[in-house]
N, C-alpha and C. Protein backbone atom coordinates (compact mmCIF):
# COMPACT_ATOMS: atom_id res chain seq x y z
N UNK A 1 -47.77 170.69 -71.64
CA UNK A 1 -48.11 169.27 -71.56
C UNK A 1 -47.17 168.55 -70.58
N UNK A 2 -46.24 168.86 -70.27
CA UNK A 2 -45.13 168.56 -69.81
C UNK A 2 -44.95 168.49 -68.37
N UNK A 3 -45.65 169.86 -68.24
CA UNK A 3 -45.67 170.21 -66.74
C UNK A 3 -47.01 170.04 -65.81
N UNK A 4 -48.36 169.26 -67.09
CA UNK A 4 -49.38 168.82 -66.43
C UNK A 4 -48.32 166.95 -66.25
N UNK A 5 -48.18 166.39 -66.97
CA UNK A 5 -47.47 164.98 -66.98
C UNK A 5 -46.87 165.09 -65.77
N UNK A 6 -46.02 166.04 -65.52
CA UNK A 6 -44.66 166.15 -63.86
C UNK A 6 -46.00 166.16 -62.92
N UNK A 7 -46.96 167.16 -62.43
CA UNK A 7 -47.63 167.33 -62.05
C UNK A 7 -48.54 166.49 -61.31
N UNK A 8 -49.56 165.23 -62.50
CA UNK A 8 -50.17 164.47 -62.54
C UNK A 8 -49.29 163.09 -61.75
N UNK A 9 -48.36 162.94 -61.90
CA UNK A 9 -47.27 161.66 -61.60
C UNK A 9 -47.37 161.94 -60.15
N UNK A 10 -47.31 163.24 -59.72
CA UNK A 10 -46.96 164.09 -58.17
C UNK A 10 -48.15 163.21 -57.38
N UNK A 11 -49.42 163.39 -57.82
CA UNK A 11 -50.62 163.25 -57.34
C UNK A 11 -51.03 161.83 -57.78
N UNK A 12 -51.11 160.79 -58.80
CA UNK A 12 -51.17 159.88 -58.94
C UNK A 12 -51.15 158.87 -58.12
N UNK A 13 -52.24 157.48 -58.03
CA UNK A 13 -51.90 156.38 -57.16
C UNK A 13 -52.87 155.41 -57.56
N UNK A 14 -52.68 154.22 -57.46
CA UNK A 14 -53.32 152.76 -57.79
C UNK A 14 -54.40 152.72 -56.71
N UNK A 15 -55.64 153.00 -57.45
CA UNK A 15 -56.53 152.43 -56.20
C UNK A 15 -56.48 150.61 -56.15
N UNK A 16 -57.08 150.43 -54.70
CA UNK A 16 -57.28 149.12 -53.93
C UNK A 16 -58.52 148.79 -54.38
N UNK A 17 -59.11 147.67 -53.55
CA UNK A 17 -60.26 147.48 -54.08
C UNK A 17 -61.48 148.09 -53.80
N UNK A 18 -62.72 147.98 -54.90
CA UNK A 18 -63.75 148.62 -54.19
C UNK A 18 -64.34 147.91 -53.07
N UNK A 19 -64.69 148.46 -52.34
CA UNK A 19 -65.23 147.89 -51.17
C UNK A 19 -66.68 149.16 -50.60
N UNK A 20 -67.87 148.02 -49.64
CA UNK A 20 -68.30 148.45 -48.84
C UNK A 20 -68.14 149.14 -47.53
N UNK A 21 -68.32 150.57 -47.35
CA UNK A 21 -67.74 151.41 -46.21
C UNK A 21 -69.16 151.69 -45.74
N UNK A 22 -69.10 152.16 -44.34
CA UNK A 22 -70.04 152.85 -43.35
C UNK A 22 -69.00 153.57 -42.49
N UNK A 23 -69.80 155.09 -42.33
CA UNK A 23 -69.12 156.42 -41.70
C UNK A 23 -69.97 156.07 -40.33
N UNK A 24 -69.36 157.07 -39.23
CA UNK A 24 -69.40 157.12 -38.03
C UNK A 24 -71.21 157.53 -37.55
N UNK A 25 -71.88 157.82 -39.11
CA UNK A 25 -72.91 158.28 -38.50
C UNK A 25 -74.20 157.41 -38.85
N UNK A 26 -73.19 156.24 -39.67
CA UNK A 26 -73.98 154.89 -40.04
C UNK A 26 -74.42 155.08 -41.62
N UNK A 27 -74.09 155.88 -42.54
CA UNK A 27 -74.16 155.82 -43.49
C UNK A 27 -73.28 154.91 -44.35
N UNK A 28 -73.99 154.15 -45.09
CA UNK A 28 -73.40 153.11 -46.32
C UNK A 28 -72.36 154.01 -47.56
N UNK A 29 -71.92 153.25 -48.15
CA UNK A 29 -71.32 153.94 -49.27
C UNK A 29 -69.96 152.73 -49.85
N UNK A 30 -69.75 153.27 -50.94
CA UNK A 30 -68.59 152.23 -51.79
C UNK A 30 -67.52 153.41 -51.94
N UNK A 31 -66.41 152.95 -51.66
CA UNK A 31 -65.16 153.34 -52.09
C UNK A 31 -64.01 152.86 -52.31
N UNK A 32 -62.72 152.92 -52.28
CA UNK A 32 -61.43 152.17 -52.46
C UNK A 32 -61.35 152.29 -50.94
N UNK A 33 -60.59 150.72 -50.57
CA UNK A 33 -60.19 150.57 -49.17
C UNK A 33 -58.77 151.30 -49.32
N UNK A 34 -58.17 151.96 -50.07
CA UNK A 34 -56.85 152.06 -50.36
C UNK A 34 -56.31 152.51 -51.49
N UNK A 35 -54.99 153.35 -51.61
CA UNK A 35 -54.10 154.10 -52.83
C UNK A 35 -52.79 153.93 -52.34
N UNK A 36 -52.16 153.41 -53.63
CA UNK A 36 -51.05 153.07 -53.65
C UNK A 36 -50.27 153.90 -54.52
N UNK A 37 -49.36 154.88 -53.77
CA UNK A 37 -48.75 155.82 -54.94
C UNK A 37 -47.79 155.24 -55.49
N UNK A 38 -46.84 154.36 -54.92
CA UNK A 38 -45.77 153.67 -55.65
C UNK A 38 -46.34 152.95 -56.92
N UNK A 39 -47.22 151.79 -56.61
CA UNK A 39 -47.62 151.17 -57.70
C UNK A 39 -47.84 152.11 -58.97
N UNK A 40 -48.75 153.29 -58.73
CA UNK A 40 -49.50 153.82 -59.52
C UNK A 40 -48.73 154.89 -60.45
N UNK A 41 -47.89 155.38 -59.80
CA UNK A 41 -46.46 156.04 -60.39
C UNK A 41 -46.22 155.42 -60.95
N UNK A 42 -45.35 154.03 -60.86
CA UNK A 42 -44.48 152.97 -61.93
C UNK A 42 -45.78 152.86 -62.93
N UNK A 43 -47.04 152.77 -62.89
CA UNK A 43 -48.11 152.27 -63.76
C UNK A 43 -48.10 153.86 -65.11
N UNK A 44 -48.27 154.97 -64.37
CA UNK A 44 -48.58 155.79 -64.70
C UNK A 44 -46.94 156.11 -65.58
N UNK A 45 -45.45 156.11 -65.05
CA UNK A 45 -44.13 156.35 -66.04
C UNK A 45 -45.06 155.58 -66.94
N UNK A 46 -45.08 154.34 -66.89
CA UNK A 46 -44.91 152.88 -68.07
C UNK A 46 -46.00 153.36 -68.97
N UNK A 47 -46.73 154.12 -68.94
CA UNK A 47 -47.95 154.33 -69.66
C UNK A 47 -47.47 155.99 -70.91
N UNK A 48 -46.87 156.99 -69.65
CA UNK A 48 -46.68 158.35 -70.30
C UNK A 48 -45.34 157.80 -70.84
N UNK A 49 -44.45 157.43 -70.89
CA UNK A 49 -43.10 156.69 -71.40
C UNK A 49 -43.12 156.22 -72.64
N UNK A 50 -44.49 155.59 -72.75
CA UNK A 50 -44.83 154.39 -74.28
C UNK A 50 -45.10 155.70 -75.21
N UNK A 51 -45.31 157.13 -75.09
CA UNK A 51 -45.45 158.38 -76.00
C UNK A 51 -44.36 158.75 -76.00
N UNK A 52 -43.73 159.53 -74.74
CA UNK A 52 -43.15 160.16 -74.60
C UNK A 52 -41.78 159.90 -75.16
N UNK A 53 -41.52 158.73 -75.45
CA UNK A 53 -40.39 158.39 -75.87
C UNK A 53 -40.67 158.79 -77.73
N UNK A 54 -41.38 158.88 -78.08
CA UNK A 54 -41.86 158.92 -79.70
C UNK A 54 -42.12 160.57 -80.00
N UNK A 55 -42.56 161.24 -78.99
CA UNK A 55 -42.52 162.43 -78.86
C UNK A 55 -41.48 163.35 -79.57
N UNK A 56 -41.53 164.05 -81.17
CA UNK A 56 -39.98 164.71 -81.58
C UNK A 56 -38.72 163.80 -81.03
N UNK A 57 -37.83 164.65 -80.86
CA UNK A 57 -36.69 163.86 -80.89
C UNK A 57 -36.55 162.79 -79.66
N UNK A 58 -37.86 162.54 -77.98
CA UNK A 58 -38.11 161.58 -77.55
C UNK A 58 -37.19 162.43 -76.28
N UNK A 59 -38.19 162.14 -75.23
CA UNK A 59 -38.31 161.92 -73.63
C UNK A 59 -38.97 160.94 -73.25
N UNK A 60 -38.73 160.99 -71.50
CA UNK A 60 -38.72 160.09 -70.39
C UNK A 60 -39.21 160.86 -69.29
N UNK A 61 -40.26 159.99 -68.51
CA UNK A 61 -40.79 160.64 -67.23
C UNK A 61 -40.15 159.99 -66.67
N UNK A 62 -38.76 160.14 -65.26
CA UNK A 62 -37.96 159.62 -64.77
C UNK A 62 -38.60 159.25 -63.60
N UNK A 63 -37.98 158.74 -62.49
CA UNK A 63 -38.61 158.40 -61.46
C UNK A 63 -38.71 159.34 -60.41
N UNK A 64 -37.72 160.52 -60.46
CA UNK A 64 -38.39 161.33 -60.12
C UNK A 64 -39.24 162.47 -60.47
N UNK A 65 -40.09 161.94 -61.43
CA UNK A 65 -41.31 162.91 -61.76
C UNK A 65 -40.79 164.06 -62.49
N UNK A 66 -39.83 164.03 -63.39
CA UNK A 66 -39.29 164.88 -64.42
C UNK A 66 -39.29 164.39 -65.66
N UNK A 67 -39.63 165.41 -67.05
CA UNK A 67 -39.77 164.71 -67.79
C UNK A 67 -38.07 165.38 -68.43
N UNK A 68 -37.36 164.65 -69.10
CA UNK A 68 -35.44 164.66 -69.43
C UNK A 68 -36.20 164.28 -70.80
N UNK A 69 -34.94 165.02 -71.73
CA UNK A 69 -34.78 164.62 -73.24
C UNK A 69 -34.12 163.49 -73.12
N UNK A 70 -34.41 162.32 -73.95
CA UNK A 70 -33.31 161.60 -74.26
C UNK A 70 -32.34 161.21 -74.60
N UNK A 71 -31.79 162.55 -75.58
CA UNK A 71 -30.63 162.44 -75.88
C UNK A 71 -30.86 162.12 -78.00
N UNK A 72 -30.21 162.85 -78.66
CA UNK A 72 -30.56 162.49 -79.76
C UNK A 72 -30.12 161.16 -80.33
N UNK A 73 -30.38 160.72 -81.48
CA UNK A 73 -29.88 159.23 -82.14
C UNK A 73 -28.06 158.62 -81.70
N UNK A 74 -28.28 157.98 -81.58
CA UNK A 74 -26.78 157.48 -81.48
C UNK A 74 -26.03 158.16 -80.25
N UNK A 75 -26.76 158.90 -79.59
CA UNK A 75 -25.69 159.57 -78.00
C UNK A 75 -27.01 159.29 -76.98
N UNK A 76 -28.08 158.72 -77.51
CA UNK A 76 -29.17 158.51 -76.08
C UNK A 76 -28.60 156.67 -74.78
N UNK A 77 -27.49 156.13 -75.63
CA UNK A 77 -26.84 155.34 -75.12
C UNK A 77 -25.86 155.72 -73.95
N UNK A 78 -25.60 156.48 -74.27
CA UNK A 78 -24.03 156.96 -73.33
C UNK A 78 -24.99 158.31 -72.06
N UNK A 79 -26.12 158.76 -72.41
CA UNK A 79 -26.54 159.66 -71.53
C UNK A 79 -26.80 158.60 -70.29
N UNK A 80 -27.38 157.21 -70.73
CA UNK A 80 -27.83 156.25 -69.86
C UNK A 80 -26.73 155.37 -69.37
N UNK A 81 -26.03 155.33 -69.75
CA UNK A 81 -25.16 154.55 -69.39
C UNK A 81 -24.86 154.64 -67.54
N UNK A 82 -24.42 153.26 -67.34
CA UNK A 82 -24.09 153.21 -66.08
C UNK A 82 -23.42 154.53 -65.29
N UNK A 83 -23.32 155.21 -64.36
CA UNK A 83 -22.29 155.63 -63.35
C UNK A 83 -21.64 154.56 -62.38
N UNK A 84 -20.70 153.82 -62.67
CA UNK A 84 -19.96 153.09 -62.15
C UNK A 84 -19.36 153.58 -60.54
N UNK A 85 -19.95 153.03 -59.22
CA UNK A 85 -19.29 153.61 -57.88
C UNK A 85 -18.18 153.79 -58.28
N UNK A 86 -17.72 155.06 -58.52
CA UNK A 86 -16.06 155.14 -57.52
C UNK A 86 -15.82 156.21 -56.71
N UNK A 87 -16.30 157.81 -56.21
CA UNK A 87 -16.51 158.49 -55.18
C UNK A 87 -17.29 159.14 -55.72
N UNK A 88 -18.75 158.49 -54.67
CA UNK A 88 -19.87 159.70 -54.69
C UNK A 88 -19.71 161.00 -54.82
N UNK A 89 -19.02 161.06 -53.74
CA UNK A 89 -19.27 163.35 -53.78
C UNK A 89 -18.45 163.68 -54.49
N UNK A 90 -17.25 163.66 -55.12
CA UNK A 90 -16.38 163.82 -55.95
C UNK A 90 -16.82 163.92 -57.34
N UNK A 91 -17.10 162.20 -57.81
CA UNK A 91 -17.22 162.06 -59.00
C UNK A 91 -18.64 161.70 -59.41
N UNK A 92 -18.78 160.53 -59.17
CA UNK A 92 -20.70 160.29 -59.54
C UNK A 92 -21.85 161.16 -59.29
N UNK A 93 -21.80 162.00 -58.38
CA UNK A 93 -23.09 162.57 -58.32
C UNK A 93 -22.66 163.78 -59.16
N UNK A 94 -21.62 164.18 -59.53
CA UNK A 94 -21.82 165.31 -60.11
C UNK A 94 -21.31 164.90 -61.78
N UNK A 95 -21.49 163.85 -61.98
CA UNK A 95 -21.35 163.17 -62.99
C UNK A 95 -22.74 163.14 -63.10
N UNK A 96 -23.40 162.70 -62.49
CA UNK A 96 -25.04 162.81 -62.47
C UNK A 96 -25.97 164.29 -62.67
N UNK A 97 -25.03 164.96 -61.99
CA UNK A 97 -25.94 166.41 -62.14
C UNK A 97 -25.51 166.75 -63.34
N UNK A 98 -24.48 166.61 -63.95
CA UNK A 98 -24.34 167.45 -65.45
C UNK A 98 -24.84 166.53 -66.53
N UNK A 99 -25.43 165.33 -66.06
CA UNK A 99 -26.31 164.47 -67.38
C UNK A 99 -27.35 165.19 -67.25
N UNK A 100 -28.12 165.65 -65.69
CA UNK A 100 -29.45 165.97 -65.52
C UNK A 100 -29.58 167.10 -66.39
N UNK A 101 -29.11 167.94 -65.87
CA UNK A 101 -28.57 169.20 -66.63
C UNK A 101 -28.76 169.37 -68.22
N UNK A 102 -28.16 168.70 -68.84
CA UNK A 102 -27.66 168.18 -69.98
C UNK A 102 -29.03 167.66 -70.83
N UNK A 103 -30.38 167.23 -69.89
CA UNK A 103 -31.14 166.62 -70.46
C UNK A 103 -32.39 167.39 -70.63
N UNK A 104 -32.01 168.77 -69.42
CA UNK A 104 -33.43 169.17 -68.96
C UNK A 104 -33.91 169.52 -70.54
N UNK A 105 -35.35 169.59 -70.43
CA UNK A 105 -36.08 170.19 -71.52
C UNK A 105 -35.92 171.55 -72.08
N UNK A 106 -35.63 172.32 -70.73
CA UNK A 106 -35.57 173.73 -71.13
C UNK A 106 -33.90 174.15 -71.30
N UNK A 107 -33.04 173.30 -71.15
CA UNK A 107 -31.54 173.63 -71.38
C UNK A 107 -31.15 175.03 -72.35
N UNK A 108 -30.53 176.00 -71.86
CA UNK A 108 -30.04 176.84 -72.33
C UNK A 108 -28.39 176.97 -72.78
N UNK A 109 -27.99 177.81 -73.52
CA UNK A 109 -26.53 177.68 -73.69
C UNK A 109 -25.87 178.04 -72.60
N UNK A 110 -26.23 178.68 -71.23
CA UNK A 110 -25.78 178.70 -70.03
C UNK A 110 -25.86 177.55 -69.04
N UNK A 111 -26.73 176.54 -69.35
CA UNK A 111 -26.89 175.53 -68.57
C UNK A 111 -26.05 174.85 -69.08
N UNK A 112 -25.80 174.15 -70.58
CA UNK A 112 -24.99 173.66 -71.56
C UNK A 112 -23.39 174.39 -71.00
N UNK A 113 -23.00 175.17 -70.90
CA UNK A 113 -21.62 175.98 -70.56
C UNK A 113 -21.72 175.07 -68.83
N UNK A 114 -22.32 175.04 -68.00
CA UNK A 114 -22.35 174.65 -66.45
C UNK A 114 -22.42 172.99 -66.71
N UNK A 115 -22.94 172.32 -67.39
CA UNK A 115 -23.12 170.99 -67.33
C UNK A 115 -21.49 170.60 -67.75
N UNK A 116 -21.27 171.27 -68.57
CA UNK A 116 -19.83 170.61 -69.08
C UNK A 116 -18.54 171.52 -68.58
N UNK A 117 -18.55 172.54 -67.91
CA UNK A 117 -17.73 172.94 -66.65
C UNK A 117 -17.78 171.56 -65.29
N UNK A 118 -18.92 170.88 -64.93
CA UNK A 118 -19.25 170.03 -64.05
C UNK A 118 -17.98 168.77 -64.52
N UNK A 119 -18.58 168.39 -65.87
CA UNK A 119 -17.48 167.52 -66.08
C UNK A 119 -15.94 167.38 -66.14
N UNK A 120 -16.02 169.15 -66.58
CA UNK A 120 -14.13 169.25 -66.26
C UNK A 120 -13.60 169.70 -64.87
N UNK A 121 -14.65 169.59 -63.49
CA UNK A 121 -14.60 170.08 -62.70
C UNK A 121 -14.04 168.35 -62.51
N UNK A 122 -14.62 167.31 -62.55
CA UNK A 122 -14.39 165.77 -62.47
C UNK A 122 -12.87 165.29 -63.25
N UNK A 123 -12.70 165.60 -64.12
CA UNK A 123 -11.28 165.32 -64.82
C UNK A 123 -9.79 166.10 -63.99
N UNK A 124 -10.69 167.24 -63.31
CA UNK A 124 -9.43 168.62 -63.22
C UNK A 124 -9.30 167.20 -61.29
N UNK A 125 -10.08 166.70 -60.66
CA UNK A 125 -10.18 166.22 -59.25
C UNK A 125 -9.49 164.90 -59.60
N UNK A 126 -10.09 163.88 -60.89
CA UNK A 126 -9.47 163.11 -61.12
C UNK A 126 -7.52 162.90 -61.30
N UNK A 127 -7.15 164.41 -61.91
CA UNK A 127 -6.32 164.37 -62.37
C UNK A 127 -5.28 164.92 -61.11
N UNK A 128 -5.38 165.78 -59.91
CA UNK A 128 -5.00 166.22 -58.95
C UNK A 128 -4.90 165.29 -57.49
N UNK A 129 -6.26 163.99 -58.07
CA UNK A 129 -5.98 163.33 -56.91
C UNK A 129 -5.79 161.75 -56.96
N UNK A 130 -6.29 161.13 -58.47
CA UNK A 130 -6.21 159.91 -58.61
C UNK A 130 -5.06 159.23 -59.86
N UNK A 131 -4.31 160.45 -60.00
CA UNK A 131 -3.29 159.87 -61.06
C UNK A 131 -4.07 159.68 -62.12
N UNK A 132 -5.25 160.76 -63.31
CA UNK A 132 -5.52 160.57 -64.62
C UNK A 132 -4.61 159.97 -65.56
N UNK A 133 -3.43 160.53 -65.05
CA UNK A 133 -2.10 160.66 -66.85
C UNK A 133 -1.90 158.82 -66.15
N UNK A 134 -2.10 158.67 -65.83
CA UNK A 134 -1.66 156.77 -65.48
C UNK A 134 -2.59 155.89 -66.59
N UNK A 135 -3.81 156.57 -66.43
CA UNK A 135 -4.64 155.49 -67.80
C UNK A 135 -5.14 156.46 -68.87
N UNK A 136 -4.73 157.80 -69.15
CA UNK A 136 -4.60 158.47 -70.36
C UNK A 136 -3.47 158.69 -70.67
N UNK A 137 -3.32 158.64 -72.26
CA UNK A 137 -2.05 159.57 -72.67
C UNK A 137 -2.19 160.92 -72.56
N UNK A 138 -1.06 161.35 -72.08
CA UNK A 138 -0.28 162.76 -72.32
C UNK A 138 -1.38 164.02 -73.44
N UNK A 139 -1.14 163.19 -74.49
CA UNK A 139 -1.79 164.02 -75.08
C UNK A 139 -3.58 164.05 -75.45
N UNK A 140 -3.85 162.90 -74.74
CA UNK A 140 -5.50 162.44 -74.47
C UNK A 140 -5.61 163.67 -72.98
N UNK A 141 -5.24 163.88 -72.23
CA UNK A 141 -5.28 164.49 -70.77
C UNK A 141 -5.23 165.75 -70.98
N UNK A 142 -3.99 166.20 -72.23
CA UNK A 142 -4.30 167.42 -72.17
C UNK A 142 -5.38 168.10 -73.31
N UNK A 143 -6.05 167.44 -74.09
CA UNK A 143 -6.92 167.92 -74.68
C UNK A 143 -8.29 168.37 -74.23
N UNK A 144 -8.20 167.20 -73.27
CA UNK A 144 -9.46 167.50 -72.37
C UNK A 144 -9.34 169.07 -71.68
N UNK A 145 -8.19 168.92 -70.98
CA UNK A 145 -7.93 170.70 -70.29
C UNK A 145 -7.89 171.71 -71.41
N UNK A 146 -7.15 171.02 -72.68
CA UNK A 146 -7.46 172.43 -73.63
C UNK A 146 -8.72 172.96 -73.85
N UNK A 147 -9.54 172.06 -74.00
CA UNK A 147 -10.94 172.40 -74.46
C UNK A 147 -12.11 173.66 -73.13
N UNK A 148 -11.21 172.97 -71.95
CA UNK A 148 -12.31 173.30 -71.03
C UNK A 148 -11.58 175.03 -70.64
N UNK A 149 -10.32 175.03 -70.98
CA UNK A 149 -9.47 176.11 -70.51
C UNK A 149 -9.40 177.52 -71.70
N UNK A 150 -9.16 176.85 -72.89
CA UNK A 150 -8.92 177.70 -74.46
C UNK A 150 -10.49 178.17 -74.83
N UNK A 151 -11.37 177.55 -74.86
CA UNK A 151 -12.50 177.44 -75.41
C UNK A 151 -14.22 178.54 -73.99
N UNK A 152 -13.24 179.21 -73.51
CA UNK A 152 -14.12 179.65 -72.79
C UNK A 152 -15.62 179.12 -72.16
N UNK A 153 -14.75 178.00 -71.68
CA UNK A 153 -15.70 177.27 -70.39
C UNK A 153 -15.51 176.97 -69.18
N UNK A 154 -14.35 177.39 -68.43
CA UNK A 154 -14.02 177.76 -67.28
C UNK A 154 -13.46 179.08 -66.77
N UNK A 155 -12.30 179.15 -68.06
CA UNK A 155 -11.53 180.61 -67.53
C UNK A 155 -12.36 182.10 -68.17
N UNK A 156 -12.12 182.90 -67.83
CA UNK A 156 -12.17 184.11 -68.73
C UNK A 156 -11.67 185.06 -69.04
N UNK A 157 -10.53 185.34 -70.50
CA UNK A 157 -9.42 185.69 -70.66
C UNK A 157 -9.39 186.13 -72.28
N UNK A 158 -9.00 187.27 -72.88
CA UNK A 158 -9.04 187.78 -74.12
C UNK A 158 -8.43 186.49 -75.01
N UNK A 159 -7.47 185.75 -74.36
CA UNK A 159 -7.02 184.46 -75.60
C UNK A 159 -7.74 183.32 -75.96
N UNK A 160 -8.55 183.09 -74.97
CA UNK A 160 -9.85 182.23 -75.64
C UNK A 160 -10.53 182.63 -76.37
N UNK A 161 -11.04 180.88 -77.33
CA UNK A 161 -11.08 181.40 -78.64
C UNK A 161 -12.45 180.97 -78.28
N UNK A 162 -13.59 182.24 -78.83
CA UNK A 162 -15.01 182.38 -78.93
C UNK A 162 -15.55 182.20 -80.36
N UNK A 163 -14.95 182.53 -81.24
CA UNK A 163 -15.72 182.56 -82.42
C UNK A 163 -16.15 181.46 -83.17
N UNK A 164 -16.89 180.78 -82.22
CA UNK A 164 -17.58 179.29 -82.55
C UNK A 164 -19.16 178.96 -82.52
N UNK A 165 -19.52 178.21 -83.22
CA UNK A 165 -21.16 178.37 -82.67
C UNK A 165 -20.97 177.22 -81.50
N UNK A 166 -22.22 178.22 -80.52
CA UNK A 166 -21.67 177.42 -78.95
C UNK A 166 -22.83 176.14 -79.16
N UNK A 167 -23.97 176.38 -79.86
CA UNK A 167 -25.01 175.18 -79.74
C UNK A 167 -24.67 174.01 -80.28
N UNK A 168 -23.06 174.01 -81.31
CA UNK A 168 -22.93 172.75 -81.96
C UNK A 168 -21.67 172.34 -81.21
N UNK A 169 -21.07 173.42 -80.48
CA UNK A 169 -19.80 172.73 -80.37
C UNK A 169 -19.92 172.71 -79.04
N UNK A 170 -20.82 172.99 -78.42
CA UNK A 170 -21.01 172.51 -76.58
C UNK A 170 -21.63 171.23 -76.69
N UNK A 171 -21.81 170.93 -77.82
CA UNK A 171 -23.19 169.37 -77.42
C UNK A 171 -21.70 168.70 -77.61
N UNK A 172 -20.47 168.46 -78.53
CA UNK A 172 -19.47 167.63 -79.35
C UNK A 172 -19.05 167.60 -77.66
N UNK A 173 -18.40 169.02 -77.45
CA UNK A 173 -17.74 168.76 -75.92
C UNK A 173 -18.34 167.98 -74.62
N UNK A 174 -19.76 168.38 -74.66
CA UNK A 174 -19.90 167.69 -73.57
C UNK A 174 -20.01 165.92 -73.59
N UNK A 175 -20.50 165.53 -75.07
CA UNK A 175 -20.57 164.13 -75.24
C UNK A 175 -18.92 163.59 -75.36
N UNK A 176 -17.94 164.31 -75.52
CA UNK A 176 -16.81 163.83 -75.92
C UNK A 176 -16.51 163.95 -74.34
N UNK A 177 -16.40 164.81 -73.76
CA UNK A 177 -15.93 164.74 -72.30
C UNK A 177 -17.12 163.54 -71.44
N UNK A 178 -18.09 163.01 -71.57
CA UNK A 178 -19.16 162.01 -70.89
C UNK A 178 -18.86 160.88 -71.11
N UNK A 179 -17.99 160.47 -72.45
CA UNK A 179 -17.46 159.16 -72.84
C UNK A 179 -15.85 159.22 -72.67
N UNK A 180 -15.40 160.12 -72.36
CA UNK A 180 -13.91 159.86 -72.01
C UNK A 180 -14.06 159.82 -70.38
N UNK A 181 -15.28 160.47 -69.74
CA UNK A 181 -15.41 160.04 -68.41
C UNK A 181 -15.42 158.73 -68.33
N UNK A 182 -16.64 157.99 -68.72
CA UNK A 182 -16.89 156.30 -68.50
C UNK A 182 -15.73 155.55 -69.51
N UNK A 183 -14.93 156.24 -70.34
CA UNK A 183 -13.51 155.45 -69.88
C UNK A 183 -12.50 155.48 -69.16
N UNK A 184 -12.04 156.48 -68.94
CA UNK A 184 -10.97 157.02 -67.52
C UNK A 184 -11.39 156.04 -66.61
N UNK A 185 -12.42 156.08 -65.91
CA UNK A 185 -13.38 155.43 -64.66
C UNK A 185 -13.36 154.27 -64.64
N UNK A 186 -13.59 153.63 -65.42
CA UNK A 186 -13.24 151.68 -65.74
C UNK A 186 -11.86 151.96 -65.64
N UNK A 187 -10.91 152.73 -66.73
CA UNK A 187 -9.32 152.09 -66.38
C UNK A 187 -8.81 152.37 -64.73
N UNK A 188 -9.80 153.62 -64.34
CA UNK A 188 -8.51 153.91 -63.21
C UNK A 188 -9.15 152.74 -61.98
N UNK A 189 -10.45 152.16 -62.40
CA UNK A 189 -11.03 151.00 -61.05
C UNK A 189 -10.28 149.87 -61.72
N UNK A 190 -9.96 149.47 -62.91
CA UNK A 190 -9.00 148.08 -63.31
C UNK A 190 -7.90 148.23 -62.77
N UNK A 191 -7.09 149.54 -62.79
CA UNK A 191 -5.71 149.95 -62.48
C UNK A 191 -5.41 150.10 -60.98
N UNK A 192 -6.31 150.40 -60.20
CA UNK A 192 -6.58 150.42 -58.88
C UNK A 192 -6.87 148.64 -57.97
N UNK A 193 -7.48 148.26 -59.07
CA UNK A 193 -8.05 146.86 -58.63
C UNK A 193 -6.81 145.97 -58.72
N UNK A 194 -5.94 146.04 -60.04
CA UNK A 194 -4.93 145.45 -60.15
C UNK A 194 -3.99 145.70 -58.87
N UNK A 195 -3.57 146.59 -58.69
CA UNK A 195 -2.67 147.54 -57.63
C UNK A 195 -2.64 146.81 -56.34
N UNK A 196 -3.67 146.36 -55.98
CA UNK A 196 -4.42 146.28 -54.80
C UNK A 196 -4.35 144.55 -55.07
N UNK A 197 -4.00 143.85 -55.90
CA UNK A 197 -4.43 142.11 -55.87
C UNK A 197 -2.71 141.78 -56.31
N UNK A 198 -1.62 142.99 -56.23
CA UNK A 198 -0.54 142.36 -56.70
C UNK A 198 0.46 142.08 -54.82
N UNK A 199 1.01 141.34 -55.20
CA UNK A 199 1.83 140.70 -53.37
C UNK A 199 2.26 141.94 -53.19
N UNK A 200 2.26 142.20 -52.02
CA UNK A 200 3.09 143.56 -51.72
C UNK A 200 4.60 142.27 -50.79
């Protein structure tokens, strides 16, 4: 159903009006003077959206013609939440690819392990190039690295500890690492902003 919905959105468009046509060989006929795929896309989300969101635990046909989980009760807030500019290639877009990730329909515990490697790939850049430990504590900074380092999601090493179920405790990590992102990110643009408005 899913992949006729992606599909259908692809091909979709708002006809114009009907109108009177004549072909080159003088034949009459009625058709649309016109198709509008933009319109008819936004018409066509707003329509598959008003289900899809009610759908089990609830999706979204995005704008680009994908249909994303929403995110279950009480964490479908923070999947949406803003990405605040502060470096595209660095931080936001791949702040972006591990929500996408994170949402697809078909998510596996290998995609789940890569979406939230993405995010400690963002903390490990934050922390090497923008001064993290300045608006975390000590021991807020290093939990984040414990998790991504001990817990066999970056390294791979007999002292990481595996004997966990990965489907409950990859969803905790990655939502706990997605909201300590969009706070780091506000303090270090307040802390930066301040920096920058004091007299030199």
């Amino acid at each position: 159903m899913f992949d006729a919905i992606e599909f259908l959105y692809d091909y979709v468009a708002r006809p114009g009006e009907w109108v009177s046509m004549t072909d080159s060989s003088g034949y009459n006929y009625y058709d649309y003077d016109g198709y509008d795929d933009e319109a008819g896309r936004a018409d066509f989300r707003d329509k598959a959206n008003a289900f899809l969101a009610d759908y089990k635990s609830g999706y979204e046909l995005t704008e680009e013609g994908i249909v994303l989980a929403l995110g279950t009760d009480g964490l479908q807030h923070i999947l949406s939440a803003e990405i605040v500019p502060y470096d595209e290639v660095n931080v936001d877009s791949k702040v972006r690819s591990a929500i996408t990730k994170w949402r697809n329909r078909h998510l596996n515990l290998t995609e789940k392990k890569e979406a939230i490697r993405e995010l400690a790939d963002v903390f490990e850049w934050l922390k090497k190039s923008k001064n993290l430990t300045a608006v975390l504590d000590g021991k807020d900074e290093s939990a984040i690295f414990d998790l991504a380092n001990n817990f066999a999601i970056r390294h791979h090493n007999p002292k990481q500890k595996t004997n966990y179920d990965r489907t409950i405790w990859y969803s905790w990590i990655f939502h706990f690492y997605l909201a300590t992102y969009h706070a780091a990110i506000r303090l270090l643009i307040k802390r930066e902003k301040g920096a920058k408005a004091k007299p030199q």
